[in-house]
Protein backbone atom coordinates (compact mmCIF):
# COMPACT_ATOMS: atom_id res chain seq x y z
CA UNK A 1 368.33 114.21 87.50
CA UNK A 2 366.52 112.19 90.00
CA UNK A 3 367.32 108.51 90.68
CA UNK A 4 363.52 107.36 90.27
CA UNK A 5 362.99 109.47 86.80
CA UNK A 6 365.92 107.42 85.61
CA UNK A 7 365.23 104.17 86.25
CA UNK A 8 364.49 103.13 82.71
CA UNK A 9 367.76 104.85 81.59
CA UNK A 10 369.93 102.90 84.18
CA UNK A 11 368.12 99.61 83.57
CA UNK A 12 369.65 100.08 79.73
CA UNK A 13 372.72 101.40 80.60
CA UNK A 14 373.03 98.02 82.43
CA UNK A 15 371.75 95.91 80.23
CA UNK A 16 374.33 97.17 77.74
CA UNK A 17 377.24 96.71 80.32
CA UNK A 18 376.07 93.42 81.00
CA UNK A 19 375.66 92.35 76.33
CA UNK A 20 379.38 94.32 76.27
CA UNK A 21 381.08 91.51 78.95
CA UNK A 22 379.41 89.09 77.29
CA UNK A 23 380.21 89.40 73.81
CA UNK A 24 383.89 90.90 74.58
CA UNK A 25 384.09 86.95 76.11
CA UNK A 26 382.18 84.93 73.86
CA UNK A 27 384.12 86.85 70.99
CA UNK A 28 387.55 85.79 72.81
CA UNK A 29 386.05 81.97 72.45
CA UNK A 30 385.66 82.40 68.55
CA UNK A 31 387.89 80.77 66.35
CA UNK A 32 389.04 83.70 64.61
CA UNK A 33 389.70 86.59 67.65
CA UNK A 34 392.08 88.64 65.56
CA UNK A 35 389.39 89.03 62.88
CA UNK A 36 387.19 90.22 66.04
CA UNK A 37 389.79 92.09 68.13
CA UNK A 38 388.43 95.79 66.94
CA UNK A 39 384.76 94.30 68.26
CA UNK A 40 386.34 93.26 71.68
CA UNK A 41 387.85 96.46 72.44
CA UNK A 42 384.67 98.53 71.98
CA UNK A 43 382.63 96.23 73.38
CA UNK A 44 385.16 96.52 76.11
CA UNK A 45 385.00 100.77 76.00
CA UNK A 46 381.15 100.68 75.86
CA UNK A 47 381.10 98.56 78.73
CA UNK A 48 383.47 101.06 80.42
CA UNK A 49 381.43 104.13 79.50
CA UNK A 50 378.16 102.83 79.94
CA UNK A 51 378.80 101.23 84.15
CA UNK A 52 380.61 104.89 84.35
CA UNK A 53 377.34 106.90 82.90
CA UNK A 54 374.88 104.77 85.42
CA UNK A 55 377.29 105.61 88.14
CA UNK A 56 376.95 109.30 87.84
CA UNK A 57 373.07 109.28 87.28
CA UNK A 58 372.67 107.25 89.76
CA UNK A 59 374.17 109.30 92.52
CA UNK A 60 372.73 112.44 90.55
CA UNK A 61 376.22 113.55 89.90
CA UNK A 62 375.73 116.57 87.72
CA UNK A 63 378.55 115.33 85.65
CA UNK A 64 375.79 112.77 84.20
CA UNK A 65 374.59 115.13 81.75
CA UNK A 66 377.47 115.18 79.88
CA UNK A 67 378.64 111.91 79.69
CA UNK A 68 375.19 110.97 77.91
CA UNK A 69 376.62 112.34 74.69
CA UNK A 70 379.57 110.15 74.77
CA UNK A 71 378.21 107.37 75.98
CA UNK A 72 375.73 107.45 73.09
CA UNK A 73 378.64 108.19 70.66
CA UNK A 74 380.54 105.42 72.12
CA UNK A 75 377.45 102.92 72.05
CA UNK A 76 376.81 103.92 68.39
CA UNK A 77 380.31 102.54 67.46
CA UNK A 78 380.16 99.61 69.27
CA UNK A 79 376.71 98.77 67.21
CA UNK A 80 377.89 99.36 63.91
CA UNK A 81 381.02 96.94 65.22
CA UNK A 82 379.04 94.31 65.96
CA UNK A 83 376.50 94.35 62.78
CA UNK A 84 379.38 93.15 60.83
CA UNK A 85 379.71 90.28 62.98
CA UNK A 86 376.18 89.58 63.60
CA UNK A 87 374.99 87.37 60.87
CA UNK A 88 377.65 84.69 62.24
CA UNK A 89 377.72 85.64 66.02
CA UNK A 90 374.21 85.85 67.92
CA UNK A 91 376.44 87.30 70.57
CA UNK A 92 377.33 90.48 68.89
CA UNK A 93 373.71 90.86 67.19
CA UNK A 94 372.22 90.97 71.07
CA UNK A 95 374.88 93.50 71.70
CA UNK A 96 374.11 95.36 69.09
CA UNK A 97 370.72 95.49 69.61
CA UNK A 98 371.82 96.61 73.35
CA UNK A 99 373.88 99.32 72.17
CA UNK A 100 371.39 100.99 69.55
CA UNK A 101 368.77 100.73 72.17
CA UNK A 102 371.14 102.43 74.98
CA UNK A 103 372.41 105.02 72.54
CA UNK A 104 368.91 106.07 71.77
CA UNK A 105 368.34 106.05 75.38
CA UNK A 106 370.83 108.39 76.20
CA UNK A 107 370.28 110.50 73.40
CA UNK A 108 366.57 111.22 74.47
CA UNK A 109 367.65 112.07 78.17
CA UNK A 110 369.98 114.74 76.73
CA UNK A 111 366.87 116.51 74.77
């Protein structure tokens, strides 16, 4: 996988590290973390997943590939976490919006 050919993929892999941090933080400001503490940690693991997947297609690693499965698996989760928390928290419904987006992503680069 070239660098240049993946340039939209990476720039939505980062964009959903970058939604992750910040609603894994802005959660942790919320009034009621415990009720939000299964939102932090994925956002936290998707964050994870999704720096380590631009990594590795970045450098052309051919280890990419098969993170993109995972990573969409992993993004996919993190979504569905956050749509329960999105009609009070514009944080998580941006990262959820991230995460669908980069899940799709990856999912097309795998076909």
């Amino acid at each position: 996988m070239s660098h240049e050919k993946n340039t939209p993929l990476l720039e939505t892999l980062n964009k959903c590290v970058a939604e992750c941090n910040h609603c894994s933080t802005a959660c942790l400001d919320e009034e009621n973390v415990k009720m939000l503490s299964k939102c932090i940690k994925l956002d936290l693991d998707c964050a994870d997943i999704c720096a380590l997947t631009a990594t590795l297609l970045a450098r052309g690693s051919q280890h990419a590939k098969h993170l993109l499965k995972e990573c969409a698996e992993v993004c996919t989760a993190c979504a569905e976490e956050c749509e329960k928390h999105a009609q009070h928290h514009d944080h998580c419904k941006t990262c959820a919006e991230a995460c669908r987006e980069c899940a799709n992503a990856c999912l097309d680069a795998i076909q």
